[in-house]
Protein backbone atom coordinates (compact mmCIF):
# COMPACT_ATOMS: atom_id res chain seq x y z
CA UNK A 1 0.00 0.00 0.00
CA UNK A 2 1.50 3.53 -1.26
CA UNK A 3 1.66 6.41 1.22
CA UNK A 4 -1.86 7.91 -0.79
CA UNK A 5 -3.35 4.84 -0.17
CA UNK A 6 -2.79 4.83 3.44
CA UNK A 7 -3.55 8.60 4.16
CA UNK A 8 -6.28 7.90 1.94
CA UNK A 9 -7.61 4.66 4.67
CA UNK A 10 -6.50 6.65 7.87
CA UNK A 11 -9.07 9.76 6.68
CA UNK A 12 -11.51 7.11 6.47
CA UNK A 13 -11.10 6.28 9.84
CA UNK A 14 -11.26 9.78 10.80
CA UNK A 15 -14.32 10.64 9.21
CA UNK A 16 -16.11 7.28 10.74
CA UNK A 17 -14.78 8.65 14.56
CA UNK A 18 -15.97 12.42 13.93
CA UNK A 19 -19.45 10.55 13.25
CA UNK A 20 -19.53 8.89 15.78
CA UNK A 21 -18.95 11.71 18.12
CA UNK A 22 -21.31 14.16 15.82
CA UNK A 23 -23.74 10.97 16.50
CA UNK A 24 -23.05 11.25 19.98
CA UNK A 25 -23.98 15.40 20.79
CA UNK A 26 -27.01 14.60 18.77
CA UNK A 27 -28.10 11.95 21.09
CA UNK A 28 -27.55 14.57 24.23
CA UNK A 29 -28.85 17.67 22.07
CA UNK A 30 -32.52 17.52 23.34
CA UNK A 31 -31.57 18.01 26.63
CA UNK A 32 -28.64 20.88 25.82
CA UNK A 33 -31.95 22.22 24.52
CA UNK A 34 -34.33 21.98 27.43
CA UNK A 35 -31.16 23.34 29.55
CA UNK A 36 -30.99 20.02 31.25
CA UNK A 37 -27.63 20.03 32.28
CA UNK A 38 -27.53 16.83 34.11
CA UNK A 39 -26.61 14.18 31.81
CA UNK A 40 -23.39 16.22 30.77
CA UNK A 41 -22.56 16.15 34.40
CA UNK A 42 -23.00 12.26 35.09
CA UNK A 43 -20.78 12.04 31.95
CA UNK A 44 -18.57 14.30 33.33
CA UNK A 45 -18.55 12.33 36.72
CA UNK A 46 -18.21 9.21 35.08
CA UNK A 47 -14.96 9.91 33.27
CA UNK A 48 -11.47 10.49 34.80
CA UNK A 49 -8.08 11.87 33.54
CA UNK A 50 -5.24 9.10 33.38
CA UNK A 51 -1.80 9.65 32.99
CA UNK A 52 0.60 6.77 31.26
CA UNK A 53 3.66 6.29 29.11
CA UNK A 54 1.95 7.73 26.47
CA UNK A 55 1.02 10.88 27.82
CA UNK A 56 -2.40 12.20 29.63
CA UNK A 57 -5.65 10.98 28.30
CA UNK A 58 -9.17 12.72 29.67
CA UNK A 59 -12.79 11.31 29.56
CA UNK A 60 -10.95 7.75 30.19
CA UNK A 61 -14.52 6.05 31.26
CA UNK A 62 -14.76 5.35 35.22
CA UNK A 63 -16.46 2.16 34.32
CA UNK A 64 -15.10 0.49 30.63
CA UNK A 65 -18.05 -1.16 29.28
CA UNK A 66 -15.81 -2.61 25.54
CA UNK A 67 -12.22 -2.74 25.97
CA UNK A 68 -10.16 -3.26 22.86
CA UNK A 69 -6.45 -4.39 23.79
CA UNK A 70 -3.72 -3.82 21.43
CA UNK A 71 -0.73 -5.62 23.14
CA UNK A 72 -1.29 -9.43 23.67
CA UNK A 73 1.00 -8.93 26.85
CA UNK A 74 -0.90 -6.61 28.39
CA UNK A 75 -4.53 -8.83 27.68
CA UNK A 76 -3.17 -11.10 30.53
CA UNK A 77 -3.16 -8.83 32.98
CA UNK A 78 -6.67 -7.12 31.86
CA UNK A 79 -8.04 -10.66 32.42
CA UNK A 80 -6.79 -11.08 35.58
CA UNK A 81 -8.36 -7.97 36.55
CA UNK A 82 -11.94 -9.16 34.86
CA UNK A 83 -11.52 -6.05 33.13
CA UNK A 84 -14.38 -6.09 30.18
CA UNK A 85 -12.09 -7.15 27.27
CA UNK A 86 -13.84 -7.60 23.74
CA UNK A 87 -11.41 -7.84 21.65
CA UNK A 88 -7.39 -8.22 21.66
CA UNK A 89 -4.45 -8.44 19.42
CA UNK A 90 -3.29 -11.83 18.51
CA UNK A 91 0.55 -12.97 17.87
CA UNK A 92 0.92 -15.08 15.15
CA UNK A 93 0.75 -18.84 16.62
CA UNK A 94 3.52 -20.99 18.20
CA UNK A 95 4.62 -22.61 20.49
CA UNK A 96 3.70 -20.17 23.90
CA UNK A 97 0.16 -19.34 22.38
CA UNK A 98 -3.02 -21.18 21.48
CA UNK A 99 -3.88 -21.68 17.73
CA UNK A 100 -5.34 -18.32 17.90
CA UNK A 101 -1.95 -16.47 18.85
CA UNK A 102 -3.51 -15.79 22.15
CA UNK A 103 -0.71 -16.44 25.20
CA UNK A 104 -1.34 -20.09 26.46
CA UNK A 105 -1.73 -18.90 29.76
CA UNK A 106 -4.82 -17.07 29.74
CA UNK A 107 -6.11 -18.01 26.70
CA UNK A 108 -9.10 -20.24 28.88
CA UNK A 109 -9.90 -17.56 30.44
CA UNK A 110 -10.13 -15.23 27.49
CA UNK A 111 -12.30 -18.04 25.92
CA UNK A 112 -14.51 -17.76 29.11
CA UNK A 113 -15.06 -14.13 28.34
CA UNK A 114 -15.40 -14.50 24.21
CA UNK A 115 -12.57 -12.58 23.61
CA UNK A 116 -11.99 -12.20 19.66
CA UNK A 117 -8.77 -11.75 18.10
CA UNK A 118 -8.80 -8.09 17.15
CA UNK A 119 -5.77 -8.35 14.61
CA UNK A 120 -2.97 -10.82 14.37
CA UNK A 121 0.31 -8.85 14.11
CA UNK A 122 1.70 -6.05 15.98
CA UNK A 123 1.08 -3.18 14.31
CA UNK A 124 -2.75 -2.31 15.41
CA UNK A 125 -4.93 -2.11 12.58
CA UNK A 126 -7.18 0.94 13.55
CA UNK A 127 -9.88 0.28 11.31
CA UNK A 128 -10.54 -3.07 12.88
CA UNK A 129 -9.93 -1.56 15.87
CA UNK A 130 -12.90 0.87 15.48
CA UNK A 131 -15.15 -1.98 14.15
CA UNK A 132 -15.28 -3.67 17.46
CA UNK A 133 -16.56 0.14 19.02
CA UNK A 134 -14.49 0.50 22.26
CA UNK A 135 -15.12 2.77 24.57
CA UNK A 136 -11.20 2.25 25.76
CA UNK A 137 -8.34 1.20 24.32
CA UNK A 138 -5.51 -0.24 26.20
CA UNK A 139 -1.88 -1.23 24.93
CA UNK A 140 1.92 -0.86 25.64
CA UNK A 141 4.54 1.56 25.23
CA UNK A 142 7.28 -1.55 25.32
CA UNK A 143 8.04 -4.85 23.49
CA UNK A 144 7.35 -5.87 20.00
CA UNK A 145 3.87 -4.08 20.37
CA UNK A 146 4.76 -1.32 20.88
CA UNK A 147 1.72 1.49 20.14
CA UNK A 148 3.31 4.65 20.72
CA UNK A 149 3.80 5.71 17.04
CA UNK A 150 -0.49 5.05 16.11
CA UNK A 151 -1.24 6.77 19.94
CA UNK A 152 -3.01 9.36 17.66
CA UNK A 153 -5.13 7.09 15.09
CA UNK A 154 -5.68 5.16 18.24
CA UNK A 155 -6.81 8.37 20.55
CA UNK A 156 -9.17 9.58 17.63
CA UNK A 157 -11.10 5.87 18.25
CA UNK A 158 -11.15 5.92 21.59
CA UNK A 159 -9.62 6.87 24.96
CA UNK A 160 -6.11 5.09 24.47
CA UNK A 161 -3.99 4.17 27.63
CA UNK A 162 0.03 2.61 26.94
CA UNK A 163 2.02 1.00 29.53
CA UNK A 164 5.35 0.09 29.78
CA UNK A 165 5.36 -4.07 30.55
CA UNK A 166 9.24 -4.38 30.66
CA UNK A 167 10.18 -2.35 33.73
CA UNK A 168 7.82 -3.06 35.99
CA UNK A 169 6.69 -6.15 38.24
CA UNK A 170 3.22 -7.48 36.64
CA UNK A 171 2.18 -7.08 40.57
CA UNK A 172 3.16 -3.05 40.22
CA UNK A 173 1.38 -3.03 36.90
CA UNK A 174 -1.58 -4.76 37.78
CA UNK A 175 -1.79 -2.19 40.78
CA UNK A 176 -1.86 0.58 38.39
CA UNK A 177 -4.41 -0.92 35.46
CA UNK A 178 -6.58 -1.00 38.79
CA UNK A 179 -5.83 2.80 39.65
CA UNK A 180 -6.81 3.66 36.09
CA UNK A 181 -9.76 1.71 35.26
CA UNK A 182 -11.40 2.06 38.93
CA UNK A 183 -10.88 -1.61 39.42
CA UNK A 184 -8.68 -1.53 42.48
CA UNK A 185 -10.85 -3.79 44.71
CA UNK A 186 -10.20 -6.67 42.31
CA UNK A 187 -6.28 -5.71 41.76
CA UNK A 188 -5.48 -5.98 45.35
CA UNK A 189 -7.69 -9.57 45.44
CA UNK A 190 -5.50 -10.29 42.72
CA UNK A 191 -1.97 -9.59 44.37
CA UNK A 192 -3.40 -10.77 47.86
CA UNK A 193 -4.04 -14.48 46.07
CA UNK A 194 -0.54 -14.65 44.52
CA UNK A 195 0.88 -13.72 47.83
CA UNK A 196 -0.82 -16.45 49.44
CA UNK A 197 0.10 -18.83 46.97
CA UNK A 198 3.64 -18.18 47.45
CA UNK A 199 3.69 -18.45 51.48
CA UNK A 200 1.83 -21.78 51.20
CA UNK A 201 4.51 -23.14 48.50
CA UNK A 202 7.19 -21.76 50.25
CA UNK A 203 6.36 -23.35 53.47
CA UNK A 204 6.23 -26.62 51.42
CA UNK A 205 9.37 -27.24 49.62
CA UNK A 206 12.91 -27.57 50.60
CA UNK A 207 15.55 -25.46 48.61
CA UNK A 208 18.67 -26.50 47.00
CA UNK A 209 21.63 -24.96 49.44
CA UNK A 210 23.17 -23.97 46.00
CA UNK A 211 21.97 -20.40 44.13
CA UNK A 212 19.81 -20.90 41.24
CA UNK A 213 20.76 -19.79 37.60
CA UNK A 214 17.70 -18.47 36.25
CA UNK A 215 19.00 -18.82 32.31
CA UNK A 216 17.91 -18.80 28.72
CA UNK A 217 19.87 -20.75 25.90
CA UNK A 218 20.32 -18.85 23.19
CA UNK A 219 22.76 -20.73 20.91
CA UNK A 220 25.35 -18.14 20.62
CA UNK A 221 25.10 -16.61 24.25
CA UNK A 222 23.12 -17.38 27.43
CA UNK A 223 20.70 -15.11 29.43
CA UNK A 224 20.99 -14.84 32.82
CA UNK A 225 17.69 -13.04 34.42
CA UNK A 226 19.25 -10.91 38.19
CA UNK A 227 17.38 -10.96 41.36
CA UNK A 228 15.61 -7.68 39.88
CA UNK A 229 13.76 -9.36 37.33
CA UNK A 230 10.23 -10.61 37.76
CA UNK A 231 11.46 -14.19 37.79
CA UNK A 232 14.41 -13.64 40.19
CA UNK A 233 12.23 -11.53 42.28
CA UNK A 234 9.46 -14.65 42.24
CA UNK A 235 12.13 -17.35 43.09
CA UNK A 236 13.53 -14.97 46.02
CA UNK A 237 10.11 -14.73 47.14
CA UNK A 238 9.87 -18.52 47.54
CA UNK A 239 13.50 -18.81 49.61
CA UNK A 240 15.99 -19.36 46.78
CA UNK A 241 19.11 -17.29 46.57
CA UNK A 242 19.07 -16.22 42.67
CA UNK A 243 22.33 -15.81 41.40
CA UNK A 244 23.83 -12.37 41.01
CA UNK A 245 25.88 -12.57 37.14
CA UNK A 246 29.17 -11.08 37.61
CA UNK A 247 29.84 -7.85 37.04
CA UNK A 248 31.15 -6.20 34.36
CA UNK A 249 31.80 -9.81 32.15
CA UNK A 250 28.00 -9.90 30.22
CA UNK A 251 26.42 -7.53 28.34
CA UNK A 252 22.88 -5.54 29.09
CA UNK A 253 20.37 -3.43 26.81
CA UNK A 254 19.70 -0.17 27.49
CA UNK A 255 21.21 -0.37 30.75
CA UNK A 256 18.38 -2.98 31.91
CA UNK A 257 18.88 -4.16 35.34
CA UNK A 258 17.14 -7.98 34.85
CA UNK A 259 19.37 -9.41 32.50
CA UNK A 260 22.74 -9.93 30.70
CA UNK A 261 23.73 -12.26 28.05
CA UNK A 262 27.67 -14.04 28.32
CA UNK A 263 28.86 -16.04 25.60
CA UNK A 264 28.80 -19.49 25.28
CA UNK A 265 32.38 -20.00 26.28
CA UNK A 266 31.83 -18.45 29.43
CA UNK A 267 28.69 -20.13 30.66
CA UNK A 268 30.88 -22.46 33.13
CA UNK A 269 32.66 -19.24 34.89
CA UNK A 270 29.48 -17.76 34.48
CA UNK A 271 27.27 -20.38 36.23
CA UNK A 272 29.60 -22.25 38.74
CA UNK A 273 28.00 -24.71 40.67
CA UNK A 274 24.64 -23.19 40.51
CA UNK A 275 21.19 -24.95 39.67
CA UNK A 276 20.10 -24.11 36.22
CA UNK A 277 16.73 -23.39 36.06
CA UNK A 278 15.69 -22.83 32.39
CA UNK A 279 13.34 -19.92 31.57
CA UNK A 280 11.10 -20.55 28.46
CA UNK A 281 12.41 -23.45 26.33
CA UNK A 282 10.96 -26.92 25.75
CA UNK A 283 12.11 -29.90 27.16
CA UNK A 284 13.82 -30.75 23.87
CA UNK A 285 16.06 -27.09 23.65
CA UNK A 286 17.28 -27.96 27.26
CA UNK A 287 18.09 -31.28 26.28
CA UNK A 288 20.20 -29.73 23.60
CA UNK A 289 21.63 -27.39 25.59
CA UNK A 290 22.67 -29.44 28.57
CA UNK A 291 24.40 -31.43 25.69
CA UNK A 292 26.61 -28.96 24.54
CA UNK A 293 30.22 -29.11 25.52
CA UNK A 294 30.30 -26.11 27.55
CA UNK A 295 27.11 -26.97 29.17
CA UNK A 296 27.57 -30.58 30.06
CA UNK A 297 30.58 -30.49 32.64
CA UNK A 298 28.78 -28.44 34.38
CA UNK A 299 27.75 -29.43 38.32
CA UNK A 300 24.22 -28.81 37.73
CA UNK A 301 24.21 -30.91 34.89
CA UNK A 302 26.51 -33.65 36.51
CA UNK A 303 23.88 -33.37 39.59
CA UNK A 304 20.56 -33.41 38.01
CA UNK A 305 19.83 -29.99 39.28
CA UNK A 306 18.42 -28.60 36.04
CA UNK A 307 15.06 -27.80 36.36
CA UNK A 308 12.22 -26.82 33.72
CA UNK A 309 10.15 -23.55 34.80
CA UNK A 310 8.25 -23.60 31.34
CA UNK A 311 7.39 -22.17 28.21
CA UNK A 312 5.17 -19.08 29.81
CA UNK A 313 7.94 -17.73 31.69
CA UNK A 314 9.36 -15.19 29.66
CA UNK A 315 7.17 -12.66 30.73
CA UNK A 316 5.15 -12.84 33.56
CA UNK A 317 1.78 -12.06 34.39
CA UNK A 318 -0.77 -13.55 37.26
CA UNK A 319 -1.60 -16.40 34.90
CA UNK A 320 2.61 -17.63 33.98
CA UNK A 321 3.78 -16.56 37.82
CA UNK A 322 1.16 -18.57 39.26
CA UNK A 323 2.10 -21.75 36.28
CA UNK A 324 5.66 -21.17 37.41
CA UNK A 325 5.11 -21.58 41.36
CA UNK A 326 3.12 -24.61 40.53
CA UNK A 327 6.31 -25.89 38.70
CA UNK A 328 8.52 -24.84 41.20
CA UNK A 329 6.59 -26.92 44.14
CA UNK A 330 6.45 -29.69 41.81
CA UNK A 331 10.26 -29.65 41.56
CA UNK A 332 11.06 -28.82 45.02
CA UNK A 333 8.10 -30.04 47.09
């Protein structure tokens, strides 16, 4: 599609939202007329001003009736929430999502609602978008679906909120989707239930007296996830002591503070005697992994102390943390 072509589609889209809210004063004119002034003010009390990553958004509805979400990481955590999701955006499908590209972890539950797939990909495509007839729309500012640059096709739709996913724990962010969309009651039930769930598992398995590796294989280096990330900060909430990379010998991205990647070569000085415990691979990637050379001398592997946390761990969510403490008790209890 040419440049004319697509300022040609996104006027469209325009034109569709200014009738909607032309459609809209119409529908409150009588009563502008009469000088009626109270159904402006319940509108007005029914709306509140957000700020996000994105910026400031007003008339942000107090109660969401149709939310559209345009990052399939943030649909978990809208789920969890029992936020009114209609619609979401879909990954294309493999091997962490159902055959819809929805994540595997909450895809029953988005069943259970009759979510639709909004759009597979991860650029949002507005004018399906403004089919489904949100009144909010609610993405991320991070990740491969990233928003930010449509904000304003998005915005002329509907109220649009972003949120960084990256930086945060998903208990932080589910805190603040509460904040914003007046569903703080159910966030704290939320974070309450995980919390409990953790002191019951901890109290019921016995950890290894060696730190745990939290790692990813990733042929030509290995990530190791810090005690800051959401994982590290989940196993340190269960007892273990996650090891600390050292300093100064991996590499980070953007000066992140829950990973670094060391080469291959180095995975041995890297991981010493340390339990590996293998973030998002399949049994048959660890397999090859613990295979390799520089892999297989190690104590862990000698030991048996390699452990599976699963596919859904990569980022984590209420759904995947509460999948991963389920794994860890299994392995540990």
């Amino acid at each position: 599609m040419n440049g004319r072509q697509l300022r040609a589609r996104f006027r469209g889209v325009a034109v569709v939202a200014a009738g909607l809210l032309a459609l809209s004063a119409c529908g409150g004119g009588d009563a502008g007329a009469k000088g009626d002034k109270s159904g402006g003010d319940k509108a007005a009390a029914a709306a509140r001003t957000v700020k996000h990553d994105a910026g400031t958004t007003e008339k942000v509805p107090a109660e969401p009736k149709r939310i559209v979400s345009v990052s399939v990481t943030m649909t978990g955590h809208l789920l969890a929430l029992d936020a009114p999701v209609v619609a979401s955006q879909a990954t294309p499908p493999s091997v962490i999502t159902d055959k819809q590209g929805f994540f595997t972890q909450w895809s029953d539950a988005a069943a259970k609602n009759s979510v639709k797939v909004a759009y597979q990909g991860f650029e949002p495509d507005v004018e399906k978008v403004l089919a489904l007839k949100p009144d909010l729309i609610v993405g991320a500012s991070s990740g491969a679906e990233n928003a930010e640059k449509f904000y304003d096709k998005l915005s002329a739709v509907a109220p649009t909120l972003l949120y960084r996913h990256d930086d945060v724990s998903w208990q932080d962010l589910t805190a603040r989707l509460g904040k914003d969309l007046g569903l703080e009651k159910r966030a704290g039930e939320v974070v309450a239930a995980h919390d409990k769930r953790v002191g019951e598992v901890k109290a019921a398995i016995t950890v290894p007296e060696q730190s745990a590796a939290l790692v990813r294989d990733n042929q030509s280096a290995m990530t190791v996830f810090t005690p800051e990330s959401a994982q590290g900060r989940l196993l340190t909430s269960l007892g273990f002591t996650v090891l600390e990379p050292p300093a100064g010998k991996g590499q980070t991205q953007g000066g992140r503070s829950d990973f670094a990647e060391f080469s291959q070569e180095k995975v041995a000085d890297t991981a010493k005697d340390s339990s590996l415990l293998f973030v998002s691979h399949t049994p048959e990637e660890i397999t090859a992994a613990t295979e390799r050379p520089v892999w297989k001398d190690l104590a862990a592997v000698k030991d048996k102390r390699v452990y599976d946390l699963g596919l859904d761990t990569f980022r984590l969510d209420y759904y995947s943390a509460g999948n991963l403490i389920d794994k860890i008790e299994k392995a540990f209890g």
